[in-house]
C-alpha atoms as a PDB file:
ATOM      1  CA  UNK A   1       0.000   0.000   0.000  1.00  0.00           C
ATOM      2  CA  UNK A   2       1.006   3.212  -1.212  1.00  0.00           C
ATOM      3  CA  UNK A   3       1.406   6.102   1.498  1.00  0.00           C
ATOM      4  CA  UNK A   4      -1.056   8.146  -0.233  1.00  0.00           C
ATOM      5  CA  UNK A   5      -4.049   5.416   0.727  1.00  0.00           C
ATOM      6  CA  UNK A   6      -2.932   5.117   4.280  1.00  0.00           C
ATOM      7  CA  UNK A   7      -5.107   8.438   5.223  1.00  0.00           C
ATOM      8  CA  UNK A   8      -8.168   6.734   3.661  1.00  0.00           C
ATOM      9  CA  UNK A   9      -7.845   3.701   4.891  1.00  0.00           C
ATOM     10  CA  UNK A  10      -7.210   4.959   8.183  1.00  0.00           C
ATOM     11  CA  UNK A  11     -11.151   6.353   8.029  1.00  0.00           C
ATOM     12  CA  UNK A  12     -12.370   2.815   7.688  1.00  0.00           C
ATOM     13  CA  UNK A  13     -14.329   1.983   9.939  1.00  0.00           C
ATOM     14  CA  UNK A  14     -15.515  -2.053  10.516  1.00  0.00           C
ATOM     15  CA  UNK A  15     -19.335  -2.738  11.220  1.00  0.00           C
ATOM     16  CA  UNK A  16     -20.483  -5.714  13.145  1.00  0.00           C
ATOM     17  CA  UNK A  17     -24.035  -7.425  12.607  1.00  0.00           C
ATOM     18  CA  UNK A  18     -25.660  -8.646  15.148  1.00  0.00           C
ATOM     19  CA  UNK A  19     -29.082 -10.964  15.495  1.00  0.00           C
ATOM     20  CA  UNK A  20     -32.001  -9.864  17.448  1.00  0.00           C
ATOM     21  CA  UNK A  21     -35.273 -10.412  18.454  1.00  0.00           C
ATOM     22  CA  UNK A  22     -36.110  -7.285  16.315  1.00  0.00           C
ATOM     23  CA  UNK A  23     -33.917  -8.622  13.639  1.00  0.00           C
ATOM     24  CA  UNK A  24     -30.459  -7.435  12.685  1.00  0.00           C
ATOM     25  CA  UNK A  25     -28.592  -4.457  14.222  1.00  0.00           C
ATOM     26  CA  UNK A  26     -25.422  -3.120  13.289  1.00  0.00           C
ATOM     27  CA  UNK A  27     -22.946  -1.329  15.300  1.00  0.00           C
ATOM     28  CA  UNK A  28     -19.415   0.290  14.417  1.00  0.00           C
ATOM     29  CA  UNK A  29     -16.961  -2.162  16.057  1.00  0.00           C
ATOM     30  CA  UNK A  30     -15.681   0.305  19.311  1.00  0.00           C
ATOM     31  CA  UNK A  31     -19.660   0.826  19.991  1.00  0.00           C
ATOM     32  CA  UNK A  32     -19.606  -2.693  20.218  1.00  0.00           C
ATOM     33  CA  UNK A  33     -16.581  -3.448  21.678  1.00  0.00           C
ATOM     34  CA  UNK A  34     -17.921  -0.523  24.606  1.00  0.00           C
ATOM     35  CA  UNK A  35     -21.204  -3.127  25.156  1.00  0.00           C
ATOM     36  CA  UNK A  36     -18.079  -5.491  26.116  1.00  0.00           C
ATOM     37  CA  UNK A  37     -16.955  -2.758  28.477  1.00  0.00           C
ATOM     38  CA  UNK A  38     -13.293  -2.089  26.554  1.00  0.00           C
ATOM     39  CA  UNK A  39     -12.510   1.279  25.374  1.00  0.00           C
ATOM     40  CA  UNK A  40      -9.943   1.888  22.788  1.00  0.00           C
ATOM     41  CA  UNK A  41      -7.451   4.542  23.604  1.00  0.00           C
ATOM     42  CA  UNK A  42      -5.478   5.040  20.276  1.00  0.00           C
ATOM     43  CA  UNK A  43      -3.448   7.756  18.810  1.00  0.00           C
ATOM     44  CA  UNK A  44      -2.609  11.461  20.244  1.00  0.00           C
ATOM     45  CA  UNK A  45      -3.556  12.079  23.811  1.00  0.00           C
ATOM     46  CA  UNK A  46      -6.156  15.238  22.635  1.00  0.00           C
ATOM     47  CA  UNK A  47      -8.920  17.301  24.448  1.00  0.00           C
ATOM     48  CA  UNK A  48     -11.528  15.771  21.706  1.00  0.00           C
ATOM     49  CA  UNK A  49     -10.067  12.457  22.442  1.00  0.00           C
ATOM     50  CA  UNK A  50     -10.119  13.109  26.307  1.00  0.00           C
ATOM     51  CA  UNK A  51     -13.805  14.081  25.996  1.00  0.00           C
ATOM     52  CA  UNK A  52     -14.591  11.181  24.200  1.00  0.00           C
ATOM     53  CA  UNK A  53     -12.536   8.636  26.801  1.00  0.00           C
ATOM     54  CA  UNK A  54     -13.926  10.118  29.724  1.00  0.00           C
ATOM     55  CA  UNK A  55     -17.823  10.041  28.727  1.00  0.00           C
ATOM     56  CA  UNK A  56     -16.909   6.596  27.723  1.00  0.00           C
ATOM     57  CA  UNK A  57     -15.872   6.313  31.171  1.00  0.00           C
ATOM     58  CA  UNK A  58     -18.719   7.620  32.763  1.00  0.00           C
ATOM     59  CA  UNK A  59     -21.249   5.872  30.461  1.00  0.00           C
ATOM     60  CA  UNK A  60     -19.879   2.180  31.948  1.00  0.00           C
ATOM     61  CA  UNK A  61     -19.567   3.439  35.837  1.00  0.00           C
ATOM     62  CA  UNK A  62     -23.270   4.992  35.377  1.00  0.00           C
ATOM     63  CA  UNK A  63     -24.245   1.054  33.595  1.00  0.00           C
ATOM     64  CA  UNK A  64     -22.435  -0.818  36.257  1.00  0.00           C
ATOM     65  CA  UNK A  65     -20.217   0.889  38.734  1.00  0.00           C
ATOM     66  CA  UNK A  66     -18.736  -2.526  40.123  1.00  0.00           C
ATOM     67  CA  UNK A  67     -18.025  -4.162  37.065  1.00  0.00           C
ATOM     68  CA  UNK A  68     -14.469  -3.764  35.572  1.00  0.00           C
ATOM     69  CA  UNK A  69     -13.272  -1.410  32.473  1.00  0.00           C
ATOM     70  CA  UNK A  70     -10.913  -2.539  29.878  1.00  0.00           C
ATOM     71  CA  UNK A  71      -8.781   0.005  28.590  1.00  0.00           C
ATOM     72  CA  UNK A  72      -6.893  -0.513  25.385  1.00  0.00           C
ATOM     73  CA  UNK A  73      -3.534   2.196  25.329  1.00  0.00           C
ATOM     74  CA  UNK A  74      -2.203   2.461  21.588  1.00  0.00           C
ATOM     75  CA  UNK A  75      -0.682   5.649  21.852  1.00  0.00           C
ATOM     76  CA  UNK A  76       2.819   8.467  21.865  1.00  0.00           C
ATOM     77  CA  UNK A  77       0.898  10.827  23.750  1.00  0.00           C
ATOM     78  CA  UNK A  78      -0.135  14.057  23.660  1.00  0.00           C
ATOM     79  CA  UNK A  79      -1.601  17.120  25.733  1.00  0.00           C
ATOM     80  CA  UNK A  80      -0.634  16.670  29.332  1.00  0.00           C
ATOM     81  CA  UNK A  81      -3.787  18.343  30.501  1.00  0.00           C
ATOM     82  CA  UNK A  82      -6.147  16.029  28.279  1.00  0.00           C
ATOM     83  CA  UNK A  83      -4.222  13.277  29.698  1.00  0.00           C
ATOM     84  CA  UNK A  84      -5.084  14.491  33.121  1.00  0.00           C
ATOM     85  CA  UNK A  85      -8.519  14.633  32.454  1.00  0.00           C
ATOM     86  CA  UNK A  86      -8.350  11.202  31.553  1.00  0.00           C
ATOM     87  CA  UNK A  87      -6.376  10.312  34.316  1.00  0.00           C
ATOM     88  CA  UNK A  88      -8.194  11.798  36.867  1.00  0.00           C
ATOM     89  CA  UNK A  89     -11.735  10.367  35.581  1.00  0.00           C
ATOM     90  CA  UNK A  90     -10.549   6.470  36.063  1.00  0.00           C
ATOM     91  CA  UNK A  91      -9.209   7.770  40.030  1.00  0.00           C
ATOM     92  CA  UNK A  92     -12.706   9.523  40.283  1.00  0.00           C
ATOM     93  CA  UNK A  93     -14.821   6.470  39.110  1.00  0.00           C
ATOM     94  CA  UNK A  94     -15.791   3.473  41.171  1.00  0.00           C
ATOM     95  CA  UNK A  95     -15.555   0.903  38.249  1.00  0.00           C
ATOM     96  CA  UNK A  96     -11.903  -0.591  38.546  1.00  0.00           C
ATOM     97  CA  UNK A  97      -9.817   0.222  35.169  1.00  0.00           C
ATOM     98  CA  UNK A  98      -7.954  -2.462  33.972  1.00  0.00           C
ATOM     99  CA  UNK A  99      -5.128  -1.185  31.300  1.00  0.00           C
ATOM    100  CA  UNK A 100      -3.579  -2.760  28.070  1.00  0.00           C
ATOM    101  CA  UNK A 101      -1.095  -1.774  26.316  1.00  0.00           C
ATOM    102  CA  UNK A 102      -0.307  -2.778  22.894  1.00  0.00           C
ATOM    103  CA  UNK A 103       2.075  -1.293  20.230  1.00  0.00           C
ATOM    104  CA  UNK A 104       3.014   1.806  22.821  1.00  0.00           C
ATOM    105  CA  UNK A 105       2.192   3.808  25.389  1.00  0.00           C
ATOM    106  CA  UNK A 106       4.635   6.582  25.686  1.00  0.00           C
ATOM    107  CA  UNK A 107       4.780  10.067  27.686  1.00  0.00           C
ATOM    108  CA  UNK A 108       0.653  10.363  28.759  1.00  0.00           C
ATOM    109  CA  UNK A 109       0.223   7.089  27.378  1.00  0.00           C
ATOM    110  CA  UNK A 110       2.386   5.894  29.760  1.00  0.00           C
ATOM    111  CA  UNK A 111       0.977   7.318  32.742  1.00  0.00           C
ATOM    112  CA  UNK A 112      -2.133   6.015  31.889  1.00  0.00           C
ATOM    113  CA  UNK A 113      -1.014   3.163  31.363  1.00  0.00           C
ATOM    114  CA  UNK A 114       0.320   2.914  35.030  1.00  0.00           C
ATOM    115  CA  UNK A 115      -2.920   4.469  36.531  1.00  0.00           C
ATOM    116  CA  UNK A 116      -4.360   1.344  35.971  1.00  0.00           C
ATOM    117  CA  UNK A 117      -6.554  -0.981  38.864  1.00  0.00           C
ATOM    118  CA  UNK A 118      -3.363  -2.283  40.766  1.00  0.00           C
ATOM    119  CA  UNK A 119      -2.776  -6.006  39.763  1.00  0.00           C
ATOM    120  CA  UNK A 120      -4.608  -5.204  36.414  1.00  0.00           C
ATOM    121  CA  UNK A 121      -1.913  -3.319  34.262  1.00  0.00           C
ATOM    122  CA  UNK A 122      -0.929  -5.262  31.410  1.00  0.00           C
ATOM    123  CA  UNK A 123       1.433  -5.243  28.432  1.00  0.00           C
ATOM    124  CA  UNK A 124       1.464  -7.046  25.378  1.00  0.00           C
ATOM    125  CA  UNK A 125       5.170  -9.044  24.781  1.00  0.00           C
ATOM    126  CA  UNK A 126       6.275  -6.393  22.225  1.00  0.00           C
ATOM    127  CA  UNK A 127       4.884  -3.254  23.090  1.00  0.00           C
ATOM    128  CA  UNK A 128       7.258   0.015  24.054  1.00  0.00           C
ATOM    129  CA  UNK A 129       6.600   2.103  26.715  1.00  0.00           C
ATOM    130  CA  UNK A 130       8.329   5.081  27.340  1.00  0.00           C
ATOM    131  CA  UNK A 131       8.303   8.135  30.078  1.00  0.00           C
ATOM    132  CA  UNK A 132       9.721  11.670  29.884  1.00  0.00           C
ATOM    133  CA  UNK A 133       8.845  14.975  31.258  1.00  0.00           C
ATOM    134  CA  UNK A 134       6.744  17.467  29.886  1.00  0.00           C
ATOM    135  CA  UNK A 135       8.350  20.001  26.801  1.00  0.00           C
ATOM    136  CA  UNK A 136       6.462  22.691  25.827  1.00  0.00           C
ATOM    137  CA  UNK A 137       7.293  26.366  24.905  1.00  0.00           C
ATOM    138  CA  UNK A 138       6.649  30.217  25.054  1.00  0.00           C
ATOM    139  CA  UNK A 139       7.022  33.295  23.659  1.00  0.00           C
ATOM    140  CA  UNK A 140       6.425  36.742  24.479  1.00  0.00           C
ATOM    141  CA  UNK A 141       7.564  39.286  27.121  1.00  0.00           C
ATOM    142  CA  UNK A 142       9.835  37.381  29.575  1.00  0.00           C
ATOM    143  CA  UNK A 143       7.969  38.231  32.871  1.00  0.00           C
ATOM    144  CA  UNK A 144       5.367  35.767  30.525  1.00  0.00           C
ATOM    145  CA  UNK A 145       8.267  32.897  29.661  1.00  0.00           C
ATOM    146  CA  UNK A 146       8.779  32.882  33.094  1.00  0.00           C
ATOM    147  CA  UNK A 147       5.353  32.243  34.092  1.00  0.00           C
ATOM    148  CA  UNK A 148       5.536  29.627  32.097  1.00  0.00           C
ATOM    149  CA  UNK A 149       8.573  27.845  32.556  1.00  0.00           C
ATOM    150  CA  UNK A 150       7.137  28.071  36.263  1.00  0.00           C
ATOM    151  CA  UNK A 151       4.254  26.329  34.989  1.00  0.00           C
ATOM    152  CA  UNK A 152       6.077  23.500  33.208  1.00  0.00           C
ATOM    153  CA  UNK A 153       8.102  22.999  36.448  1.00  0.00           C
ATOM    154  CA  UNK A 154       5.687  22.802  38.782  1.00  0.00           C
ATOM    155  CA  UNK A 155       3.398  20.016  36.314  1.00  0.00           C
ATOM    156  CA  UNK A 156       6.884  18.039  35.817  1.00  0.00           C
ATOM    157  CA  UNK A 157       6.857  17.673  39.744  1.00  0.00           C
ATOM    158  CA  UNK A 158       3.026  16.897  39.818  1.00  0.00           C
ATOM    159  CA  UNK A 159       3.895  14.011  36.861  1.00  0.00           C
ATOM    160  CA  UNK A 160       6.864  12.610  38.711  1.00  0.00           C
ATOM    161  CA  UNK A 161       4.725  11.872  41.873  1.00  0.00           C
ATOM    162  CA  UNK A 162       1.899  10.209  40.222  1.00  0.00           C
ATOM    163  CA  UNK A 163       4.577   8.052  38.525  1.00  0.00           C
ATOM    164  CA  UNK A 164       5.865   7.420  42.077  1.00  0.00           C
ATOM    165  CA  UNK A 165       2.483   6.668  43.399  1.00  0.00           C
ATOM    166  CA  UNK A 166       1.585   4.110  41.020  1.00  0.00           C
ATOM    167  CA  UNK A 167       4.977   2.792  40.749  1.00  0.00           C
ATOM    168  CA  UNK A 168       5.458   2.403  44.292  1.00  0.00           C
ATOM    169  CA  UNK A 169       9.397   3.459  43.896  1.00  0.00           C
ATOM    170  CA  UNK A 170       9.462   5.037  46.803  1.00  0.00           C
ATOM    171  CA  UNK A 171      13.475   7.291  45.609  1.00  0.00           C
ATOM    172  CA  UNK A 172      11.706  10.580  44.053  1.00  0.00           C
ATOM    173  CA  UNK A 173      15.095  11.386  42.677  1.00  0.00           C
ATOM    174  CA  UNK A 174      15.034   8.093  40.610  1.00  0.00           C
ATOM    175  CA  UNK A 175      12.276   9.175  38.986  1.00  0.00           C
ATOM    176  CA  UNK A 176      13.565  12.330  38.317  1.00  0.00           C
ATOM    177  CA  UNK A 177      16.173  11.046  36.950  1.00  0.00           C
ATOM    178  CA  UNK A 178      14.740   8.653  34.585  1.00  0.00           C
ATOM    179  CA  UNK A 179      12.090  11.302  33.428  1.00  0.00           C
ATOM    180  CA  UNK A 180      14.876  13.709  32.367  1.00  0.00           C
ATOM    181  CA  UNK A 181      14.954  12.707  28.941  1.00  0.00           C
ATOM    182  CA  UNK A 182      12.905  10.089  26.819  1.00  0.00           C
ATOM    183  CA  UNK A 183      13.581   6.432  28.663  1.00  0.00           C
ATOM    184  CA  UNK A 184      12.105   3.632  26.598  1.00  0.00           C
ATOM    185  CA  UNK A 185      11.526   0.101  27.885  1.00  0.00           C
ATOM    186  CA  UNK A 186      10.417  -2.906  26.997  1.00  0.00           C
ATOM    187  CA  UNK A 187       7.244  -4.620  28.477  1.00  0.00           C
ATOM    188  CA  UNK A 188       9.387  -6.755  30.533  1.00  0.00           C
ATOM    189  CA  UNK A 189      11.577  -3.459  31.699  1.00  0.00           C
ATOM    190  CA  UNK A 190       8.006  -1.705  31.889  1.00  0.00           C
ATOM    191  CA  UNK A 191       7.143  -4.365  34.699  1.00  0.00           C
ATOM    192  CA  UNK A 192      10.037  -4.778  36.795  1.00  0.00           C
ATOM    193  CA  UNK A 193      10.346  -0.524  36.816  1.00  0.00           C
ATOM    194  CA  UNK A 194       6.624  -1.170  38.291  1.00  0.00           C
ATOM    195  CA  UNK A 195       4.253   0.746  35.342  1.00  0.00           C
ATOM    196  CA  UNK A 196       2.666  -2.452  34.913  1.00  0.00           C
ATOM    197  CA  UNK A 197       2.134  -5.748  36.803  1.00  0.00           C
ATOM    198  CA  UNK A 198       2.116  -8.178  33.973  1.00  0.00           C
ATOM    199  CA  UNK A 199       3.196  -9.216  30.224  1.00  0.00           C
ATOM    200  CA  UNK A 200       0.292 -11.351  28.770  1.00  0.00           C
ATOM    201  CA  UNK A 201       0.967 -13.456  25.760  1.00  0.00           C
ATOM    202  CA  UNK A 202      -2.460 -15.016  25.679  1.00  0.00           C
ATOM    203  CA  UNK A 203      -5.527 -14.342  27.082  1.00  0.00           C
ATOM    204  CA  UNK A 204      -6.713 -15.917  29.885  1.00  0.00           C
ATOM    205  CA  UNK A 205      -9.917 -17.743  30.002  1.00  0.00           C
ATOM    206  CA  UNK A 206     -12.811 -15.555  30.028  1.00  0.00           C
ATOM    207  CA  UNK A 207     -14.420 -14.961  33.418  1.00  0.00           C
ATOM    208  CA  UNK A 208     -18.041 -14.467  34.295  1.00  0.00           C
ATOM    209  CA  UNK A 209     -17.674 -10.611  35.362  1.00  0.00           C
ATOM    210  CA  UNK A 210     -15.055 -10.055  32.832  1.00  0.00           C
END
């Protein structure tokens, strides 16, 4: 495939029939895939894509606030404060979130990656994961770059504690340290360094509440 087709066939979209007692319905496959309870976080970490994660979100906790989430993490990352949104939504919510990632999660990705129910953050065998801290820039008078360099600092520190929190390394400094420029790692380096608790090569056998 040409590169010129990949935009199209990026915009294609599978439908799924299903049989009812009204006859057939069809859905698009991540309407059905949310009647499963999995939502598919793929691509850059936006506010439209926030917005659409976290209704998702609410939608499932307002269906069945006890029954677990699945949420699929294909993505670089993005906006720190759409990823916060995110973020904060599956800590708000009383459904527990269980996270997947496959292909990557990197910078937001990764965080919400590790935000994940404890004992239910998962990897695929060849997915990347990577962490840094936040870049961004600003122009203008300088009293203004300094309000925002400020600004950057202060959500750097905010990132490395909720990467401490769900990592349970309990060194800040190591953190620090590993967040100073981009550190990738392998599922099985993603585990041991805590963002996850497990590499699955197959899935498990389907449970009742699952």
């Amino acid at each position: 495939m040409g590169w010129t087709e990949q935009p199209r066939a990026q915009n294609l979209i599978p439908f799924v029939v299903e049989q009812t007692g009204r006859g057939e319905r069809s859905y698009d496959i991540f309407s059905r895939l949310l009647k499963e309870r999995i939502i598919c976080l793929n691509g850059n970490v936006s506010d439209d894509m926030a917005s659409v994660i976290v209704a998702q979100l609410l939608f499932l906790e307002a269906e069945n606030p006890e029954k677990p989430i699945n949420l699929y993490i294909n993505s670089p990352g993005g906006s720190v404060t759409a990823g916060m949104a995110i973020y904060d939504t599956m800590q708000y919510i009383q459904s527990p979130v269980s996270t997947l990632c496959h292909g990557q999660a990197c910078s937001m990705g990764s965080l919400l990656l590790a935000a994940g129910e404890p004992g239910k953050r998962y990897a695929l065998p060849n997915a990347s994961v990577m962490i840094h801290q936040p870049s961004g820039g600003a122009a203008g008078q300088a009293s203004d770059i300094a309000i925002h360099a400020r600004e950057i600092l202060r959500v750097r520190e905010r990132l490395n504690r909720i990467y401490q929190k769900h990592t349970g390394i309990r060194d800040l400094e190591t953190i620090e340290k590993m967040m100073e420029r981009d550190y990738f790692m392998t599922a099985d380096e993603a585990k041991s360094f805590g963002l996850i608790d497990q590499v699955l090569e197959k899935r498990s056998v389907k449970k009742q509440d699952e």
